[in-house]
Protein backbone atom coordinates (compact mmCIF):
# COMPACT_ATOMS: atom_id res chain seq x y z
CA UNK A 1 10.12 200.67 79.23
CA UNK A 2 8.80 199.41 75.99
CA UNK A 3 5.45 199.93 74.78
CA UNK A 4 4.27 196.49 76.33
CA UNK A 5 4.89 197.62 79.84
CA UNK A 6 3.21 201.02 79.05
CA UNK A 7 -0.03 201.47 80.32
CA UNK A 8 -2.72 201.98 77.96
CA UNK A 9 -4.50 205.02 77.63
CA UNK A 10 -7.88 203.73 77.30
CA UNK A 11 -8.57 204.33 80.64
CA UNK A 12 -8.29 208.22 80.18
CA UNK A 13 -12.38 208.97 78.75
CA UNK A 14 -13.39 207.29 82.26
CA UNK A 15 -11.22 209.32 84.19
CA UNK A 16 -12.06 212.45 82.33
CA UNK A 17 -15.55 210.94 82.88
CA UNK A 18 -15.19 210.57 86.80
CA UNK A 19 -13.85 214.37 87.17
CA UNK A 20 -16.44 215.43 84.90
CA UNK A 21 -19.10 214.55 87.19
CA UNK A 22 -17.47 215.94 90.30
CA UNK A 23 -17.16 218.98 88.07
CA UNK A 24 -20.54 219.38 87.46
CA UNK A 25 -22.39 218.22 90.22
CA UNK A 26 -20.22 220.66 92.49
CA UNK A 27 -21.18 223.56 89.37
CA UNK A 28 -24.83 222.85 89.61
CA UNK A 29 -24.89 222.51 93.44
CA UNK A 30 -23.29 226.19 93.32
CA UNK A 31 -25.42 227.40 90.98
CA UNK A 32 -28.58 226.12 93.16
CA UNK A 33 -27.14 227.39 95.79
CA UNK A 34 -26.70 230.94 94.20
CA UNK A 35 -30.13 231.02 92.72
CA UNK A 36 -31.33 229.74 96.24
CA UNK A 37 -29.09 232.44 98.16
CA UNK A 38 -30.41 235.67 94.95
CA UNK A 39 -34.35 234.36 96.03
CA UNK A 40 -33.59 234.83 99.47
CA UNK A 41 -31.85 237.82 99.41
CA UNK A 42 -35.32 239.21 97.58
CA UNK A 43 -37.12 237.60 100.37
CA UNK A 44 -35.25 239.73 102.83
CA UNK A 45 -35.72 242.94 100.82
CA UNK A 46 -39.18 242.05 100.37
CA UNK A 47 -39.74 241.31 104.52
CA UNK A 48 -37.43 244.75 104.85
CA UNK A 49 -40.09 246.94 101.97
CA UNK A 50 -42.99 245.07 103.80
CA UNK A 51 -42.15 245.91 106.72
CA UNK A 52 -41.52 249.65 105.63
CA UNK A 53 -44.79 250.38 104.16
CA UNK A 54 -46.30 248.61 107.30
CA UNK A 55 -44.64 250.99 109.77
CA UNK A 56 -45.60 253.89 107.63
CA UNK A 57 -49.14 252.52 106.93
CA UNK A 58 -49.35 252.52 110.80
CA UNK A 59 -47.65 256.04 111.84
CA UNK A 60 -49.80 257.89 109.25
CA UNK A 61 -52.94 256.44 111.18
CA UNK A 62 -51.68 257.36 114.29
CA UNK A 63 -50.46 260.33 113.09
CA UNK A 64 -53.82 261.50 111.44
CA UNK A 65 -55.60 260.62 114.72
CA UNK A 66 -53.16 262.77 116.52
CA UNK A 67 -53.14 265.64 113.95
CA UNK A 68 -57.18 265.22 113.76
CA UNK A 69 -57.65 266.06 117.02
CA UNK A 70 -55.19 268.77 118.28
CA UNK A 71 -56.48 270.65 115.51
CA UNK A 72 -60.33 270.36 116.60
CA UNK A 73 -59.03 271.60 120.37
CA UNK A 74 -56.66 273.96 118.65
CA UNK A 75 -60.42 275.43 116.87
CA UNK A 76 -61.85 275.40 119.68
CA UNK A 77 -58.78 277.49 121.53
CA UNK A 78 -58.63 280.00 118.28
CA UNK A 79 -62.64 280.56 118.98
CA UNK A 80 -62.36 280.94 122.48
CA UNK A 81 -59.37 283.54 121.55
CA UNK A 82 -61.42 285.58 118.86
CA UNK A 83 -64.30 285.46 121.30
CA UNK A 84 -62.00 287.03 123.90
CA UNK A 85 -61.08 289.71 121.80
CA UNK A 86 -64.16 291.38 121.26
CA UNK A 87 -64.92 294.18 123.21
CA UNK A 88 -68.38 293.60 124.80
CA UNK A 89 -67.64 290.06 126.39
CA UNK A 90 -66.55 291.78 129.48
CA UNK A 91 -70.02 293.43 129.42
CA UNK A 92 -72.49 289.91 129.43
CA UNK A 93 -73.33 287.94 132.47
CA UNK A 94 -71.30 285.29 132.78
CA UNK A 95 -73.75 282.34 131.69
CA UNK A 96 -73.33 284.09 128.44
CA UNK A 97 -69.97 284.72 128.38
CA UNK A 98 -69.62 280.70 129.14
CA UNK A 99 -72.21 280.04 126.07
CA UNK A 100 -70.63 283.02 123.66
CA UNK A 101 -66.83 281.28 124.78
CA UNK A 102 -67.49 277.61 124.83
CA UNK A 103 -70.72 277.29 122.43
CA UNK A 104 -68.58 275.18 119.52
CA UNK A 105 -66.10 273.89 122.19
CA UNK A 106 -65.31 270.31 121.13
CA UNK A 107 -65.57 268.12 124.08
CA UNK A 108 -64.30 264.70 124.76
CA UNK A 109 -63.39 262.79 128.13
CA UNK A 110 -60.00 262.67 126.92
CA UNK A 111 -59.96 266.73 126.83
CA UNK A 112 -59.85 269.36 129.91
CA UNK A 113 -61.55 272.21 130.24
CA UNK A 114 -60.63 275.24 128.43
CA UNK A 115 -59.25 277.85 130.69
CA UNK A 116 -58.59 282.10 130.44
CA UNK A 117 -55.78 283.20 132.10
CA UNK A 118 -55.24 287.24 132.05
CA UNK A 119 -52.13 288.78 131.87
CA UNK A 120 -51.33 288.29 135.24
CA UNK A 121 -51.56 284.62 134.99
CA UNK A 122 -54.86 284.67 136.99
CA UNK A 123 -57.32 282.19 136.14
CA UNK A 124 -60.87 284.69 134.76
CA UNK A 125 -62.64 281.60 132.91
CA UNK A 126 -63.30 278.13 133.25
CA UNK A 127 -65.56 276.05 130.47
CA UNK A 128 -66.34 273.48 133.45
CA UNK A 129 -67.74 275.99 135.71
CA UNK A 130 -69.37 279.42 136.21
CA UNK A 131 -67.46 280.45 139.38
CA UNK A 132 -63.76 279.22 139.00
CA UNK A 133 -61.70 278.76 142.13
CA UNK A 134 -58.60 281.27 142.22
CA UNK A 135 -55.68 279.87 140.08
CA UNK A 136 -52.35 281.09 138.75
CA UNK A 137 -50.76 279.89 136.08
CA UNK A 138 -48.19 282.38 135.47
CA UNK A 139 -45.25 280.76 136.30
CA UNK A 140 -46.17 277.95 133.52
CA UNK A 141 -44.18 277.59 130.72
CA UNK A 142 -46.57 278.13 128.26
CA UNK A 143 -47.69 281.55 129.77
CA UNK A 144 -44.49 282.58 129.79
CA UNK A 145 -44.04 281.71 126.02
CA UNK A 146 -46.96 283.85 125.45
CA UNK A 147 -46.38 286.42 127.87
CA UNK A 148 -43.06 286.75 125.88
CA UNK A 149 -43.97 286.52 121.95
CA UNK A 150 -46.70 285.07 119.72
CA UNK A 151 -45.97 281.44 118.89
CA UNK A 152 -49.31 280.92 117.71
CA UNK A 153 -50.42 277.14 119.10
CA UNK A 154 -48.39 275.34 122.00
CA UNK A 155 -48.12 271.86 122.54
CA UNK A 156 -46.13 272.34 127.05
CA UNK A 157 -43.94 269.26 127.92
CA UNK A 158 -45.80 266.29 129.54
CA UNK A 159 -46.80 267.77 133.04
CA UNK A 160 -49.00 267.39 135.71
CA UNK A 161 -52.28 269.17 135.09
CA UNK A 162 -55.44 269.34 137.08
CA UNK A 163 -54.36 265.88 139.06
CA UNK A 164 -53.63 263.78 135.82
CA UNK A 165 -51.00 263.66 133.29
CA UNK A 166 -51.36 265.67 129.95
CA UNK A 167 -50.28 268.14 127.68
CA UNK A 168 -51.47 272.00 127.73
CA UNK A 169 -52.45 273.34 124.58
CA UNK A 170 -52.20 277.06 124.43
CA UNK A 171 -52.94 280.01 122.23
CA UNK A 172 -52.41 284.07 123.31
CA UNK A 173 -54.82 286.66 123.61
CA UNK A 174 -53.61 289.55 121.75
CA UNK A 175 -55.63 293.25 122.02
CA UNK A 176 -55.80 295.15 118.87
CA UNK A 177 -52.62 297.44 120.40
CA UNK A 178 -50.54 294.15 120.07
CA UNK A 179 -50.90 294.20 124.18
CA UNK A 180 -50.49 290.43 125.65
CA UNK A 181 -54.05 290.21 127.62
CA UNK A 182 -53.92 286.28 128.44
CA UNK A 183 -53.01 282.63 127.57
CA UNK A 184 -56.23 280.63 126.72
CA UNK A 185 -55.31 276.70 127.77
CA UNK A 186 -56.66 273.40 127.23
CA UNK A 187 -55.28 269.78 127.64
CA UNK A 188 -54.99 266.66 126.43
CA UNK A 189 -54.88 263.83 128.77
CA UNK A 190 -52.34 260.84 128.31
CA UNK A 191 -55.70 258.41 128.90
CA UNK A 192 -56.39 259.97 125.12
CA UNK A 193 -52.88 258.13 123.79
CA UNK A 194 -53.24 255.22 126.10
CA UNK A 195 -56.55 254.46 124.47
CA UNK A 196 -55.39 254.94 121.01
CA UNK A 197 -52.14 252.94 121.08
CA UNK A 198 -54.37 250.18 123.14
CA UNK A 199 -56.35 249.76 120.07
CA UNK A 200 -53.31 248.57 117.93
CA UNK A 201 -51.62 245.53 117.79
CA UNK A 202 -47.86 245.82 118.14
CA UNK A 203 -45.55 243.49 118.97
CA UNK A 204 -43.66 242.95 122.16
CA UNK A 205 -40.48 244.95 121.07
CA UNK A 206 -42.63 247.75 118.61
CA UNK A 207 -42.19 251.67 119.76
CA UNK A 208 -44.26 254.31 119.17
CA UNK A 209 -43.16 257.79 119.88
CA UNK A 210 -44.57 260.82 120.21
CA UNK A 211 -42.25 264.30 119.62
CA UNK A 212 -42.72 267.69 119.86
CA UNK A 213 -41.19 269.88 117.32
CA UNK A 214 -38.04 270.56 119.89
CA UNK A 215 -37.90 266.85 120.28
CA UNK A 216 -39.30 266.59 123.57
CA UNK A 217 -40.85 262.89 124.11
CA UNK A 218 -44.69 263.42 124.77
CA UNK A 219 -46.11 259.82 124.69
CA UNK A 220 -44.43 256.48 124.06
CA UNK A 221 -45.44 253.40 124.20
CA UNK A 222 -44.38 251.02 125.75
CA UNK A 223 -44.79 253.36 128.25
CA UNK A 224 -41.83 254.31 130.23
CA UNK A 225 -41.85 257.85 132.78
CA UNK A 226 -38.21 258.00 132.76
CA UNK A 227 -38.63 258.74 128.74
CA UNK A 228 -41.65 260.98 128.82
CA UNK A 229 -40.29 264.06 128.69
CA UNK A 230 -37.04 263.37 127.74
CA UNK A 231 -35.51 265.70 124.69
CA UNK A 232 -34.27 263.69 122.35
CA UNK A 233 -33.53 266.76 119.31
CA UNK A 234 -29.46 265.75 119.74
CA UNK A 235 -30.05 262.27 118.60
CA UNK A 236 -29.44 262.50 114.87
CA UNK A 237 -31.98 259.61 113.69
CA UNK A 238 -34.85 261.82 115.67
CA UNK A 239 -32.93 265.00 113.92
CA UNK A 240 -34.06 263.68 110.92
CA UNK A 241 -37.48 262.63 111.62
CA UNK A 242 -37.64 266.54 112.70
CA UNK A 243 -36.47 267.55 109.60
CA UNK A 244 -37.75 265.51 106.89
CA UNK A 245 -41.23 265.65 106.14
CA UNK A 246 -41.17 261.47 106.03
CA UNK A 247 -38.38 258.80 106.03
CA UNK A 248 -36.91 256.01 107.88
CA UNK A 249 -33.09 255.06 109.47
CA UNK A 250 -31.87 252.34 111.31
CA UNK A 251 -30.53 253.19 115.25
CA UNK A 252 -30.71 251.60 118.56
CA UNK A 253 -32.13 253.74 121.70
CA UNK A 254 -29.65 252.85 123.37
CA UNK A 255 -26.58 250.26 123.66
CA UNK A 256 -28.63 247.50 125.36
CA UNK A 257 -31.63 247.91 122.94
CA UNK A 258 -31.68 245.96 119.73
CA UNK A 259 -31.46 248.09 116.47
CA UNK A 260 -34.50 249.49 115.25
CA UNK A 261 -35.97 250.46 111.52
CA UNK A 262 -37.33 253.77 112.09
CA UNK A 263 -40.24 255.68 110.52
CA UNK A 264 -42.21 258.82 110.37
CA UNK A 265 -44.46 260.14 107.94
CA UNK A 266 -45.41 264.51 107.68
CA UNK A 267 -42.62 265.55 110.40
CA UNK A 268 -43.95 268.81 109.17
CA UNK A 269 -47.00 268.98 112.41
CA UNK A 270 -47.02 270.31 115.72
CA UNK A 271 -46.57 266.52 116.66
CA UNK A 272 -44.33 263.88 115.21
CA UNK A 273 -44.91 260.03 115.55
CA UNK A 274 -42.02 257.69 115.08
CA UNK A 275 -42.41 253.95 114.49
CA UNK A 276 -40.19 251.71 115.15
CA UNK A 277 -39.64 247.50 114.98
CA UNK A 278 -36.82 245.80 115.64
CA UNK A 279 -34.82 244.46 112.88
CA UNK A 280 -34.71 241.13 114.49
CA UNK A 281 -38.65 241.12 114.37
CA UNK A 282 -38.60 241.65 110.89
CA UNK A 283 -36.71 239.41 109.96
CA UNK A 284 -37.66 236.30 112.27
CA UNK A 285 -40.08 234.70 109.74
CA UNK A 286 -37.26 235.22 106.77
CA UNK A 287 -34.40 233.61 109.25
CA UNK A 288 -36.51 230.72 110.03
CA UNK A 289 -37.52 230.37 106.14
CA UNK A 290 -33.67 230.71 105.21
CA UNK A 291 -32.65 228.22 107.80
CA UNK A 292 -35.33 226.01 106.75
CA UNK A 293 -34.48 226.25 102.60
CA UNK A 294 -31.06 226.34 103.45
CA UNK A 295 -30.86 222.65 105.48
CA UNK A 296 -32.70 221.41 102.25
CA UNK A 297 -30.09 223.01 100.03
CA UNK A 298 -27.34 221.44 102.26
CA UNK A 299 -28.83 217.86 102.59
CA UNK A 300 -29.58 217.91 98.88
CA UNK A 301 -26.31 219.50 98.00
CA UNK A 302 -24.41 216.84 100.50
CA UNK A 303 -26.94 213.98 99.27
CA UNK A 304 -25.82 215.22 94.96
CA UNK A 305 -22.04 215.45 96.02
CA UNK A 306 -21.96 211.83 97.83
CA UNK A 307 -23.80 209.95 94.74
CA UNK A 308 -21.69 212.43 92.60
CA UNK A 309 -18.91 210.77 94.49
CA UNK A 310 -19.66 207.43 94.91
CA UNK A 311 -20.64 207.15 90.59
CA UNK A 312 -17.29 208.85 89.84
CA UNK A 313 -15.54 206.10 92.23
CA UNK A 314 -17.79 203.14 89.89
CA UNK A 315 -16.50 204.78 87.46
CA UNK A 316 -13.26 204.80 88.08
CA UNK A 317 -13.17 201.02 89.24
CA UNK A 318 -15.28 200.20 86.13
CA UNK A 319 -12.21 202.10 84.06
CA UNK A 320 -9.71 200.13 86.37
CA UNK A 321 -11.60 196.88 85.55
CA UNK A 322 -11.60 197.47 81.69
CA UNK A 323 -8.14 198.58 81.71
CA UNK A 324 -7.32 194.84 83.33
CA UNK A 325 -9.53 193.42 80.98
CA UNK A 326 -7.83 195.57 78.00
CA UNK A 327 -4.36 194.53 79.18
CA UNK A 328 -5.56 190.86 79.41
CA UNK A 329 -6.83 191.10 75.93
CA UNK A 330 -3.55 192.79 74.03
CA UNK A 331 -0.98 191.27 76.44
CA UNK A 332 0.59 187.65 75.52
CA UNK A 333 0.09 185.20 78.55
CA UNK A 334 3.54 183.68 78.56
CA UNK A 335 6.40 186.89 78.09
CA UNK A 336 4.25 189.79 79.53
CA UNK A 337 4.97 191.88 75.62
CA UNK A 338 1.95 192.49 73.83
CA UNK A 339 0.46 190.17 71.58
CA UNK A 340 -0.63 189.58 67.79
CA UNK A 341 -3.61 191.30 67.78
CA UNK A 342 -2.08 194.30 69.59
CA UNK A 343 0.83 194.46 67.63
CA UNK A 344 -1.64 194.84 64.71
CA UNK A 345 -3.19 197.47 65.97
CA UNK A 346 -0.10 199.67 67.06
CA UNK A 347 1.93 198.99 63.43
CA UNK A 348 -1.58 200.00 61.86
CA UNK A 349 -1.78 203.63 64.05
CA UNK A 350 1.88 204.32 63.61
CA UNK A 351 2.02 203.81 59.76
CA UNK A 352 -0.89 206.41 59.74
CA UNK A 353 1.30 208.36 61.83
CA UNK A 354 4.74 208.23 60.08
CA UNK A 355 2.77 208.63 56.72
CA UNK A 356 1.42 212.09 58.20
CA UNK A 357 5.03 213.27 59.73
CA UNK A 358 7.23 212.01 57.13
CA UNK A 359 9.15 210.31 59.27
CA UNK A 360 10.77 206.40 59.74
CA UNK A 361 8.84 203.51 60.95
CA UNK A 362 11.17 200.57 61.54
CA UNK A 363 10.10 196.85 62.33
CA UNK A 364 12.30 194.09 63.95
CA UNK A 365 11.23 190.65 63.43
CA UNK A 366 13.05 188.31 65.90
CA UNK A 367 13.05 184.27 65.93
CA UNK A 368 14.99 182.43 68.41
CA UNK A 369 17.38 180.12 66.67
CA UNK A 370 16.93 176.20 66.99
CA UNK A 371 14.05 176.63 69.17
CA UNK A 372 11.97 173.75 68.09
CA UNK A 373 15.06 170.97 68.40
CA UNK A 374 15.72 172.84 71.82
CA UNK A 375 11.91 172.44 72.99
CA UNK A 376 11.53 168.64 71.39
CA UNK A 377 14.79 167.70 72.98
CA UNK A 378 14.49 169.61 76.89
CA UNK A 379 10.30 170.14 76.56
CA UNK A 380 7.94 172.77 76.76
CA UNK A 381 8.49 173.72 79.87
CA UNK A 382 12.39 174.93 79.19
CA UNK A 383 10.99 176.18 75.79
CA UNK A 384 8.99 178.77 77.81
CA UNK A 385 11.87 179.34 79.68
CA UNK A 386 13.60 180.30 76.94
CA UNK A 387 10.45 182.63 75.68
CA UNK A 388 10.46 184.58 78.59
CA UNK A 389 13.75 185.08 78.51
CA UNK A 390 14.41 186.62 75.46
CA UNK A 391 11.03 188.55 76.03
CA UNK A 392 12.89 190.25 78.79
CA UNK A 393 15.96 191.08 76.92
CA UNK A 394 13.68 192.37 74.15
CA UNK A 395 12.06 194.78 77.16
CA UNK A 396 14.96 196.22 79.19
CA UNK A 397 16.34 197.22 75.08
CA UNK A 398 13.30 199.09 74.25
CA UNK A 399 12.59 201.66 76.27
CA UNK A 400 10.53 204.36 74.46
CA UNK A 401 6.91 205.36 75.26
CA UNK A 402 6.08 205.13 71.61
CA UNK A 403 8.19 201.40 70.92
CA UNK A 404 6.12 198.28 70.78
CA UNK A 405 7.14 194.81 71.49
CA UNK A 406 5.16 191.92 71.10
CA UNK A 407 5.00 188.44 70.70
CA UNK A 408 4.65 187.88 66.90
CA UNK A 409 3.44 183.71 66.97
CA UNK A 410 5.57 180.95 68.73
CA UNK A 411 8.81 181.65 68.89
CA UNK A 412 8.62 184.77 66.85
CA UNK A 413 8.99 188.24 67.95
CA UNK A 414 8.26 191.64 66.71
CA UNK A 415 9.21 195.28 67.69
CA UNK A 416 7.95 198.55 66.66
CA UNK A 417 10.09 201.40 66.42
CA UNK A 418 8.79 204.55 65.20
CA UNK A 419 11.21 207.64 63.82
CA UNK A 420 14.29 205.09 63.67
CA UNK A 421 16.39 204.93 60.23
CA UNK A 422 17.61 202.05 59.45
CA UNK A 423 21.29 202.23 60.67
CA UNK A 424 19.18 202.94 64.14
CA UNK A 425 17.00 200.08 63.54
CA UNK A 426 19.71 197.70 62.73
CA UNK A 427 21.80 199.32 65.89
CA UNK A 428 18.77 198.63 68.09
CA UNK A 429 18.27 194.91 66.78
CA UNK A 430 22.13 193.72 67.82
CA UNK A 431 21.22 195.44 71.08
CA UNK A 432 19.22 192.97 71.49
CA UNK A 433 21.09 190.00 69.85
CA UNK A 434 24.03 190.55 71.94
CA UNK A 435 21.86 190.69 75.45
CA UNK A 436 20.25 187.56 74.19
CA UNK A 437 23.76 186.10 73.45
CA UNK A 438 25.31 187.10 76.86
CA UNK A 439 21.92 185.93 78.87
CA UNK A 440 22.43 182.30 77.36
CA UNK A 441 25.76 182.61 78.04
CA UNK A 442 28.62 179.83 77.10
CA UNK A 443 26.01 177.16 77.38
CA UNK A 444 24.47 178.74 74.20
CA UNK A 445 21.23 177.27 74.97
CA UNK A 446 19.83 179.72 72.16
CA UNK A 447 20.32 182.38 70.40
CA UNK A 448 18.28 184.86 68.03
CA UNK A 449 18.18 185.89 64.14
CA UNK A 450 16.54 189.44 63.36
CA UNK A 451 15.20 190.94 60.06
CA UNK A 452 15.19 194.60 60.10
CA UNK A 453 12.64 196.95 57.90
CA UNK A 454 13.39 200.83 57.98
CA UNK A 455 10.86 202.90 55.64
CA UNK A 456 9.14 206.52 55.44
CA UNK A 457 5.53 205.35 54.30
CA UNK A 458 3.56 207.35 51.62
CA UNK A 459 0.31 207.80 50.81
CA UNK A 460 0.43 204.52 48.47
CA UNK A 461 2.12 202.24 50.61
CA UNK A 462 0.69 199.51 53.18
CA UNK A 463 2.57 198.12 56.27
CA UNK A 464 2.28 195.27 55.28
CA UNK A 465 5.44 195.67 52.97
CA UNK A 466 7.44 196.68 55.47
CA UNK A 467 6.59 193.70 57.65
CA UNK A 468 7.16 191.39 54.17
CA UNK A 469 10.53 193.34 54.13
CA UNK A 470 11.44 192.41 57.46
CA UNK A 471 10.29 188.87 56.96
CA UNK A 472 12.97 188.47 53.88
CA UNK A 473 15.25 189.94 56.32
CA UNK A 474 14.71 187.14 58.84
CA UNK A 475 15.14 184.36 56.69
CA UNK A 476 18.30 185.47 55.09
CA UNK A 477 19.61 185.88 58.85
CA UNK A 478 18.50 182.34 59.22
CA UNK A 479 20.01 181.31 55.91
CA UNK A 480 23.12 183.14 56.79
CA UNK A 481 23.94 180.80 59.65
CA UNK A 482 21.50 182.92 62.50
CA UNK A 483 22.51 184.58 64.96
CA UNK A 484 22.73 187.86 63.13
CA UNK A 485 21.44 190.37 62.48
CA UNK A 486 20.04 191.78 58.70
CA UNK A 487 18.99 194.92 57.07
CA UNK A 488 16.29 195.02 54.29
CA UNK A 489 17.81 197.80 52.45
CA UNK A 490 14.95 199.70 50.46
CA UNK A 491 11.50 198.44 48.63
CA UNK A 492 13.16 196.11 46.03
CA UNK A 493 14.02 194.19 48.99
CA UNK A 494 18.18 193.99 48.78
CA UNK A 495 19.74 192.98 52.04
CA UNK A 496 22.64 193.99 54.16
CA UNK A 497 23.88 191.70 56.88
């Protein structure tokens, strides 16, 4: 099609416009939403460091209570044992012996009495009373530790002692011959770990746990007896914990228990505490803070994209309007081709345009023949008939994106035909003199005369010459007897039918 059915390209900036904005509204609602999703993730390491230092904070209390007082008993048990070893305490009555023995005994309600066993496992003193009732302790496991090598302090497994749960602590009785002469005992009761972990606050799914160096459990709360006791060195988080002096890893107890963060601090003591909150604790105030930033994110991400949206379609109907309004404005009413002030506009831009590419701009002028008898004598009505007509023979002969046809005044038309020469031009113009001539057919209701102007423009030269040129082209088709067709050969205006 011609350049007056072409669309014009106006409408482009609004488009570019309309995508723009989608563009950028869906660019800043990602980059929100990666600055909102980098702040959370520091949130989460922060709750995960918090909760680190929290967990450590709380098993190097417990562990410094623990450590605090097995080794005031285990003082107590070394100065019973140096006590034992000297040679005259077998020679003093035994209030004495009790005083001399038990005089800087630390005592607590939480602590049993400190017992002598002799090498036989036979129970010689008791630091609760003068005359001891018989007792044998030498199928114990810490007298047979003892009996069997010097270990220096023992910590027994969780057992049954004296009618109440607790843990023996132990030391041997060497003579100066290296001869094993007894195990001197004391105990810990679990009331002593009850009361300490009562005094914190934990939450529902915290563990505490208390190890001995083999990985035997000792205490744990929450309190469970089918744990207590349990050896637990195989498990390679606890491994660890009985390796490392402090540290942390993530594990599960077991397959229907959550997964746990971990911590111990100075795995290096008789006693090890491990501290442990579940990961799904930690993070519950950081989920519910994500979930609550993140449905503001969303709504104001959704609420950004839908006016982003919604302007871009205004936008778009506002460019559809003006393009309406632009076609309205450069199209002529009657034939559909563009008009005067269009044409104008186009000869002006392509002039530029040859002048910079050094190539042909031709020009057509076209006048239908007769037409004002033909309009006086059938009326206006079959004059714009006759308009239209030709308008569409000028149309289905110029095709190219870059022609222009328009309506030049009355019954005057002009077309625009950039990088033709003139034998093109002049071939293009009885194009569309013939089609005219075979549309009105035998009746010859009209027919049309057509100036042709074929020039490369320069840097000195105005259109306007060209459209002079095809002017002096028209009327010497007209005075020629019309209905033909005439070349303007060059600038001094010669003409070639």
């Amino acid at each position: 099609m011609g350049f007056g059915r072409r669309k014009d390209t106006a409408s482009r900036p609004w488009r570019l416009s309309a995508k723009l904005l989608i563009v950028s509204s869906i660019v800043t609602i990602l980059g929100f939403s990666a600055i909102c999703a980098n702040v959370m993730l520091d949130m989460r390491r922060s709750e995960e460091e918090l909760a680190r230092q929290t967990l450590e904070n709380l098993a190097s209390g417990i562990d410094s209570d623990i450590a605090r007082n097995v080794e005031l008993y285990d003082l107590s048990l070394r100065s019973v044992v140096s006590n034992m070893e000297a040679p005259e305490i077998d020679q003093v009555s035994k209030a004495l012996r009790q005083l001399i023995l038990f005089d800087h005994a630390v005592t607590d309600r939480h602590f049993g009495a400190i017992q002598v066993f002799d090498s036989a496992g036979k129970l010689v003193v008791d630091a609760s009373t003068l005359d001891p009732p018989p007792e044998n302790r030498s199928d114990e496991e810490y007298f047979r530790v003892h009996r069997d090598r010097d270990v220096g302090l023992f910590i027994s497994r969780p057992m049954l002692h004296h009618g109440t749960f607790a843990i023996v602590l132990s030391r041997r009785i060497t003579g100066e011959d290296g001869r094993f002469l007894g195990v001197v005992a004391g105990s810990i009761r679990f009331s002593y770990f009850h009361d300490l972990f009562g005094r914190l606050h934990l939450g529902q799914n915290d563990v505490i746990s208390v190890l001995r160096r083999d990985g035997t459990v000792i205490m744990r709360t929450p309190f469970d007896l089918d744990v207590i006791g349990k050896n637990l060195g195989d498990v390679p988080g606890v491994k660890r914990a009985l390796s490392e002096p402090s540290g942390s890893y993530t594990g599960a107890g077991s397959p229907n228990h959550p997964s746990r963060l971990y911590v111990w601090r100075d795995g290096t003591r008789p006693l090890v505490v491990l501290v442990a909150k579940p990961w799904d604790d930690i993070f519950r105030l950081w989920r519910i803070e994500a979930t609550r930033i993140g449905a503001i994110i969303g709504a104001l991400a959704l609420f950004v994209l839908g006016g982003a949206l919604f302007l871009a379609r205004e936008i778009s109907r506002r460019a559809e309007a003006e393009e309406k309004l632009e076609e309205l404005a450069t199209t002529d009413a009657l034939t559909g081709l563009r008009n005067r002030r269009k044409f104008d506009a186009a000869i002006e831009s392509e002039w530029r345009r040859a002048a910079r590419q050094k190539r042909p701009l031709a020009l057509l002028m076209i006048d239908a023949d007769h037409f004002k008898t033909f309009n006086d004598t059938f009326g206006h009505q079959a004059g714009d008939e006759v308009l239209i007509g030709i308008a569409i023979c000028i149309s289905d002969s110029v095709r190219r994106a870059g022609d222009c046809a328009a309506r030049y005044g009355g019954e005057e038309f002009a077309v625009l035909l950039p990088g033709l020469s003139p034998s093109q031009a002049f071939a293009s113009a009885e194009t569309i003199r013939l089609k005219v001539e075979q549309w009105c057919g035998e009746t010859a209701i009209t027919t049309v005369s057509i100036g042709v102007a074929s020039m490369v423009p320069d840097a000195n030269s105005q259109w306007t010459a060209m459209v002079r040129a095809a002017d002096e082209a028209l009327y010497a088709a007209k005075a020629s007897g019309r209905n033909c067709t005439v070349l303007a050969s060059g600038p001094k205006l010669s003409l070639v039918a």
